[in-house]
Structures are given as C-alpha cells and as structure tokens.
Protein backbone atom coordinates (compact mmCIF):
# COMPACT_ATOMS: atom_id res chain seq x y z
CA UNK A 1 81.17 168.64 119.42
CA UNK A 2 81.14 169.99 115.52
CA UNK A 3 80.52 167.55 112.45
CA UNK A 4 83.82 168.33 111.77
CA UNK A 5 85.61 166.98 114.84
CA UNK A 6 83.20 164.12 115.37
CA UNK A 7 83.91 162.60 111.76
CA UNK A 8 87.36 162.71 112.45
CA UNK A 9 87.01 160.88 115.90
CA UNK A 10 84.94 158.20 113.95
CA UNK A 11 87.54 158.17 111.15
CA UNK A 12 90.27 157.69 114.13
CA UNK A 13 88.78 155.08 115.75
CA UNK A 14 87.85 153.33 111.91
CA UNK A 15 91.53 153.22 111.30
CA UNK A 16 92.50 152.05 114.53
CA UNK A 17 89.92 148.70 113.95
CA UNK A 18 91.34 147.85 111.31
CA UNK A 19 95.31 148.20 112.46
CA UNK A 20 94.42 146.02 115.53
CA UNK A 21 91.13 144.44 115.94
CA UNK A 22 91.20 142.19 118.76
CA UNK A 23 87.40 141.41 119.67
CA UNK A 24 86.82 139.97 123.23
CA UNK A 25 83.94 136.88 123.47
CA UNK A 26 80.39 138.58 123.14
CA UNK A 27 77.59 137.24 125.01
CA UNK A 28 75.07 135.29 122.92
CA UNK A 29 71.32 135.88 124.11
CA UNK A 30 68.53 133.90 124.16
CA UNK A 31 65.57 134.53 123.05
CA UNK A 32 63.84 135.15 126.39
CA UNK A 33 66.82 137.59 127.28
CA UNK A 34 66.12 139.39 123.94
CA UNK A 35 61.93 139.67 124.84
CA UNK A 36 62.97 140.80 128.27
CA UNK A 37 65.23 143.46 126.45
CA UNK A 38 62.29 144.56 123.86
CA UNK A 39 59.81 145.04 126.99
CA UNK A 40 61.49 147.12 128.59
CA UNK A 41 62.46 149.40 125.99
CA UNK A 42 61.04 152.90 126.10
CA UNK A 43 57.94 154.72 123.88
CA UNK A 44 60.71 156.47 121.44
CA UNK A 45 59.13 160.05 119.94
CA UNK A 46 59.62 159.92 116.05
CA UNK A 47 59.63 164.05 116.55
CA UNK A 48 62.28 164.18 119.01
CA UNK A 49 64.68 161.23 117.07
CA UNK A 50 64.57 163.06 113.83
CA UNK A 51 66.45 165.69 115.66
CA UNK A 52 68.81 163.35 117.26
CA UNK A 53 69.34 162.23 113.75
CA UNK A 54 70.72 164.84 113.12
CA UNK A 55 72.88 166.35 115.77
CA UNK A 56 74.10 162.62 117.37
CA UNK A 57 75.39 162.95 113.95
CA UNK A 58 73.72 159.53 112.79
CA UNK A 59 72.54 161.49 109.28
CA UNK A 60 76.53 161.39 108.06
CA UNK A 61 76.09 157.68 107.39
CA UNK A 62 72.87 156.13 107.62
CA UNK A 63 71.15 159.57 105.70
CA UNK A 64 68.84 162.66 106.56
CA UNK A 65 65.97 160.27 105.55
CA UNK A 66 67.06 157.07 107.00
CA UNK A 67 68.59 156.23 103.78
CA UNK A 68 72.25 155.48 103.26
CA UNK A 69 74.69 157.57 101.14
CA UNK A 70 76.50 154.65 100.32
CA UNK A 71 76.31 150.98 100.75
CA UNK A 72 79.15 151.49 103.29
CA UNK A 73 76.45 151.89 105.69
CA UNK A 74 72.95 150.10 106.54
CA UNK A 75 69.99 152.02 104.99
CA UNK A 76 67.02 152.21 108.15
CA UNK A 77 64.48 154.12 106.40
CA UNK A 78 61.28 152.20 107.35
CA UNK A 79 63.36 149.65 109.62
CA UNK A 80 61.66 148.13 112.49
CA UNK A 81 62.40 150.10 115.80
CA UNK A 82 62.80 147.02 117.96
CA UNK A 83 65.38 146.00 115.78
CA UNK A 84 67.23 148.85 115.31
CA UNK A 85 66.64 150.31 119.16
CA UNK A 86 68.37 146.27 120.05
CA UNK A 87 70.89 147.33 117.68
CA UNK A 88 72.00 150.07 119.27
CA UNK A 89 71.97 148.75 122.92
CA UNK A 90 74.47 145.70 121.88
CA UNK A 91 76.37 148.46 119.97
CA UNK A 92 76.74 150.38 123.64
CA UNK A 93 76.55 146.91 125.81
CA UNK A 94 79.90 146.01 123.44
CA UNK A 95 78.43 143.10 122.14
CA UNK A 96 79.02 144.07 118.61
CA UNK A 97 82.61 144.38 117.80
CA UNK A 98 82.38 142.35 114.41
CA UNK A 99 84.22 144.63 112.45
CA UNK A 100 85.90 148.32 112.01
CA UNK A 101 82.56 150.01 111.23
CA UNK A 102 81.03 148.02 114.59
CA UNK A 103 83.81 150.45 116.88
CA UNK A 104 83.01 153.52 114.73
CA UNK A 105 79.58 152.68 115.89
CA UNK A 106 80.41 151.95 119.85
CA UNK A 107 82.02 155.58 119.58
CA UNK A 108 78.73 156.88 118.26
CA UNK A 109 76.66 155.68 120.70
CA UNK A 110 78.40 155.42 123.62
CA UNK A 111 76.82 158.57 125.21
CA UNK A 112 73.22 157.84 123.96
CA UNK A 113 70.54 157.14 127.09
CA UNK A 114 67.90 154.32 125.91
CA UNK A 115 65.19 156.95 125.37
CA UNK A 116 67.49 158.47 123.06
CA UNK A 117 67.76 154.63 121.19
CA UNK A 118 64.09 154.74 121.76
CA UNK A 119 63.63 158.02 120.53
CA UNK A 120 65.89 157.40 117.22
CA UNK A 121 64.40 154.00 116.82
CA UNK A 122 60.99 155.30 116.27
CA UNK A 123 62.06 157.97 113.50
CA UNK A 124 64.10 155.08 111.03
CA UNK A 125 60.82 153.53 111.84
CA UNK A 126 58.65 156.23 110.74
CA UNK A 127 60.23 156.80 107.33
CA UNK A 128 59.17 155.28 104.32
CA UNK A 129 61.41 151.77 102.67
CA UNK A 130 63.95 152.98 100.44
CA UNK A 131 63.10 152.66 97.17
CA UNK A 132 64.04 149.50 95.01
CA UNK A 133 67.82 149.33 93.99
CA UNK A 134 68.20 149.43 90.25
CA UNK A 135 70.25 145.85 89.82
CA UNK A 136 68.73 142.87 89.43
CA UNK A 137 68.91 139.18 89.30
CA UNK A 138 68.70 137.29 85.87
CA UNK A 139 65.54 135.31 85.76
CA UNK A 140 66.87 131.81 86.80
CA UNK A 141 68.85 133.44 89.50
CA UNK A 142 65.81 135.15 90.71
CA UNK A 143 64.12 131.70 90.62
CA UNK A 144 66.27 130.21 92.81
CA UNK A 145 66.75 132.59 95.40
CA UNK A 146 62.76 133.05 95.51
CA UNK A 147 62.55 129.87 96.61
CA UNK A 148 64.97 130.10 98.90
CA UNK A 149 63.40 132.76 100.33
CA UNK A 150 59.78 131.62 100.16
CA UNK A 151 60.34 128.00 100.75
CA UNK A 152 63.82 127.30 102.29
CA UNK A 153 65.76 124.40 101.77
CA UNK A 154 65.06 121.40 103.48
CA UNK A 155 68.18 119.41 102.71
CA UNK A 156 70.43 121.97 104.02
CA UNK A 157 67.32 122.67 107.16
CA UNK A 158 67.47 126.19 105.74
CA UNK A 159 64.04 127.39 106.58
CA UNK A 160 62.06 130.45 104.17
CA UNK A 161 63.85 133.52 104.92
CA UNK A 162 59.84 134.86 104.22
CA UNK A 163 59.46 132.86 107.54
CA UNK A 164 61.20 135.24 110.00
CA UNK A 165 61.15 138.68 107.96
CA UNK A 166 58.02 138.62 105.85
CA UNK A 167 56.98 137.62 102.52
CA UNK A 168 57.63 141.01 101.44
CA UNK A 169 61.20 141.71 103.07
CA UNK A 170 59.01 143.72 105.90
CA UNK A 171 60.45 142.19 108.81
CA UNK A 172 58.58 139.88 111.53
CA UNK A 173 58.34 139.93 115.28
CA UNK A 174 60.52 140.85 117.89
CA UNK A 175 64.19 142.06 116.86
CA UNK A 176 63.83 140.39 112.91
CA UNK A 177 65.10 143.41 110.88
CA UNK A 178 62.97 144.60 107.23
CA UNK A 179 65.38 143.45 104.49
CA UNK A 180 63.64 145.38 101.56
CA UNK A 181 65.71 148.18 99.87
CA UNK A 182 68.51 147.59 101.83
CA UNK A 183 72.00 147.99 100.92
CA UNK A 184 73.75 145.63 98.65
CA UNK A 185 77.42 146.06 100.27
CA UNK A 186 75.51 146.32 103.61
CA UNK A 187 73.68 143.30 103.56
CA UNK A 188 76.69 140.95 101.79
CA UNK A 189 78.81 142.07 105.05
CA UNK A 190 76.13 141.68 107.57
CA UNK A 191 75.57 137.79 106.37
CA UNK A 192 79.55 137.03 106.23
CA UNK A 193 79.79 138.39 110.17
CA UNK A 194 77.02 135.90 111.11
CA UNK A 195 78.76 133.12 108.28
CA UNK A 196 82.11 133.62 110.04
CA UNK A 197 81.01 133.89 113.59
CA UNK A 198 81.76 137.45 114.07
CA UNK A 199 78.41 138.51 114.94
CA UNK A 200 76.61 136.90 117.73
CA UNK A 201 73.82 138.83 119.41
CA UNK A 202 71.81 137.23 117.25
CA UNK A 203 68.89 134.93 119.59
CA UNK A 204 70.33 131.93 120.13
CA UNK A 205 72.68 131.46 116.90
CA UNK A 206 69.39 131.57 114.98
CA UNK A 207 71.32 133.79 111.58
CA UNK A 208 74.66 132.35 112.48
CA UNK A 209 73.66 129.62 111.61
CA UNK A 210 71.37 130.26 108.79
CA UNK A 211 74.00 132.12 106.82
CA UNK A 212 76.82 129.27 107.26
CA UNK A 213 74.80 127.01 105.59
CA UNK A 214 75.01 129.47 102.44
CA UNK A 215 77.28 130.02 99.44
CA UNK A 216 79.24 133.36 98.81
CA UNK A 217 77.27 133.39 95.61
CA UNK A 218 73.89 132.99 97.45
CA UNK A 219 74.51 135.88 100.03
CA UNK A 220 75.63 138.04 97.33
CA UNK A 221 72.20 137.13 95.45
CA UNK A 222 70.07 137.37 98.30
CA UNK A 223 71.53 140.81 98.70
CA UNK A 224 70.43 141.72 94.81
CA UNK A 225 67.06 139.82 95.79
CA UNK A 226 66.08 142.11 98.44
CA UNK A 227 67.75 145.51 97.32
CA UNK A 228 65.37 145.51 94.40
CA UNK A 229 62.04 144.47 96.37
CA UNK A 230 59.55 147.14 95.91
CA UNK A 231 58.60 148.78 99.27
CA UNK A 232 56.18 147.05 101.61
C-alpha cells in the first residue's frame, strides 16, 4: 500500500468516527490478566521495528524518532515497550475504541502479528525522551501540582502520581506508561477518556478512577507539569 493511499484510508475511517461513533462495552482487565499478557509478549528487535516504523506507516503520526509532529498524536520516544506493545494489542483486540483517533489506530494495526508489536515496541523504547516542552507552569501552579504528583492527595485518596510512573515521569512496572515530554494535547485527551469512562483497559479501573477524582484545570496542568520535565 503507498503513504499516499494509506493516509487517506486513515483519514476515511477518522471521519467516519466522528459521524457515528457507537463504541461496544470493552473488557476491563485485571491486573493478573494484564501480567499474563506482558509474559507472554515476544523479545521485540529495536533494528527490525525502526523499519516497521517506517513502512507500517507509524512515522506519519507518532514521528521518524518516536516523537510526535503534533500534539494530535502521543509522542513514544523513550516510552516503555510493555506499555506501548499492551497498547497496541487492545488497539487490535478492539478494546480501545475511546475516540476517532482510537479507529484510525484499529485500522493501523489491524494486520500487525505480536512480534511486529514486539518488534515496534522495542524501537519507541530505544529512543531517547523527547526533549522538555517549552511552556510552563507559574510557580504556585507548579507547587501544587508537584505535590500532587509527589505526594497525592489524601482527602480525595488520590495517591502520588510519582507512585506508579516514577519520580521523574519515567514510568514504573508492568504496563505504567513514561509521562515525561509527552504531548500536551495528547496527554489532556488521554486523562478525559479515563475521566469520562471511555477508556477502560486500564488494570482494574486503576486511572479511571484516578483521573475522575481531578479538575479540568488539574489535567490540563498536569499535562504542562510533565511536558516540560527534563528527560530521565
């Protein structure tokens, strides 16, 4: 298939979302499920995914590097491959239907085996972090969502963010994704499918509900929080 044709059956099936988006009830997982699906993932070849990269067309949004043209799409550069190889199975297992860019990405993958998820997995992971966005939070905003972060809040039993993926936006164990120098847009978006119950793969409702316990105002500044952490 050329670049040409394939954008244009992504940009078909990104219209179509959004003029009917009917999403059938996804199966939740538990964590065991989720360890069970991390096992058996295969060794992925860093070599072999930079080439799928690039001619499973994944470069056209998410970068040659691994790091997003746009905050349209999720920067991976330097992402954990367990999360994003998990990613991509729910994408193909249609778990993930949250939104238009969740079909565009069911199209995408829908032919990939898992040693190609493996494979592709392993080359995001390879890459350096993106480096820092420019924007930043004023200093009392900052102060407030570092706690957050570092500390949590225990009157809302919001626990440290720090706590699942690293002091240092690196990620944690498992399927918990690196969260430094990602997209702004990408990030907001990502929370408000988990805050509205459109996303949920996530190990038993663990971000779901995390992020409903949060303000617009607080997603949007975590998002400004970790965009401009320096890389890990």
């Amino acid at each position: 298939m050329s670049r040409a044709l394939f954008l244009a059956s992504l940009a078909l099936a990104f219209n179509l979302a959004h003029a009917a988006h009917d999403s059938p009830a996804a199966h939740s997982p538990s964590v065991a499920e989720v360890r069970a699906t991390l096992a058996a993932m295969p060794k992925g070849n860093a070599a072999r995914g930079k080439q799928l990269n690039q001619s499973l067309m994944c470069a056209s949004c998410h970068g040659n590097e691994g790091v997003a043209p746009t905050s349209n799409w999720a920067s991976l550069a330097g992402q954990r491959a367990a999360y994003t190889y998990k990613s991509l199975l729910d994408y193909q297992k249609n778990g993930r239907h949250e939104n238009a860019r969740a079909t565009v990405m069911q199209a995408a993958v829908s032919g990939m085996s898992r040693q190609d998820m493996a494979d592709v997995a392993a080359w995001y992971a390879s890459l350096p972090a993106p480096n820092p966005a420019p924007v930043r939070l004023d200093a009392a905003a900052h102060t407030r969502i570092d706690r957050l972060v570092r500390r949590g809040d225990p009157t809302r039993l919001l626990t440290a963010c720090a706590s699942c993926h690293g002091a240092a936006g690196q990620g944690g164990i498992n399927e918990t994704p690196a969260l430094a120098g990602q997209t702004v847009g990408s990030f907001v978006r990502t929370m408000n499918d988990y805050r509205q119950g459109h996303r949920v793969t996530d190990a038993n409702q663990g971000m779901r509900q995390f992020a409903q316990r949060l303000s617009a105002q607080e997603i949007r500044a975590l998002a400004l929080y970790y965009a401009a952490l320096p890389k890990p």
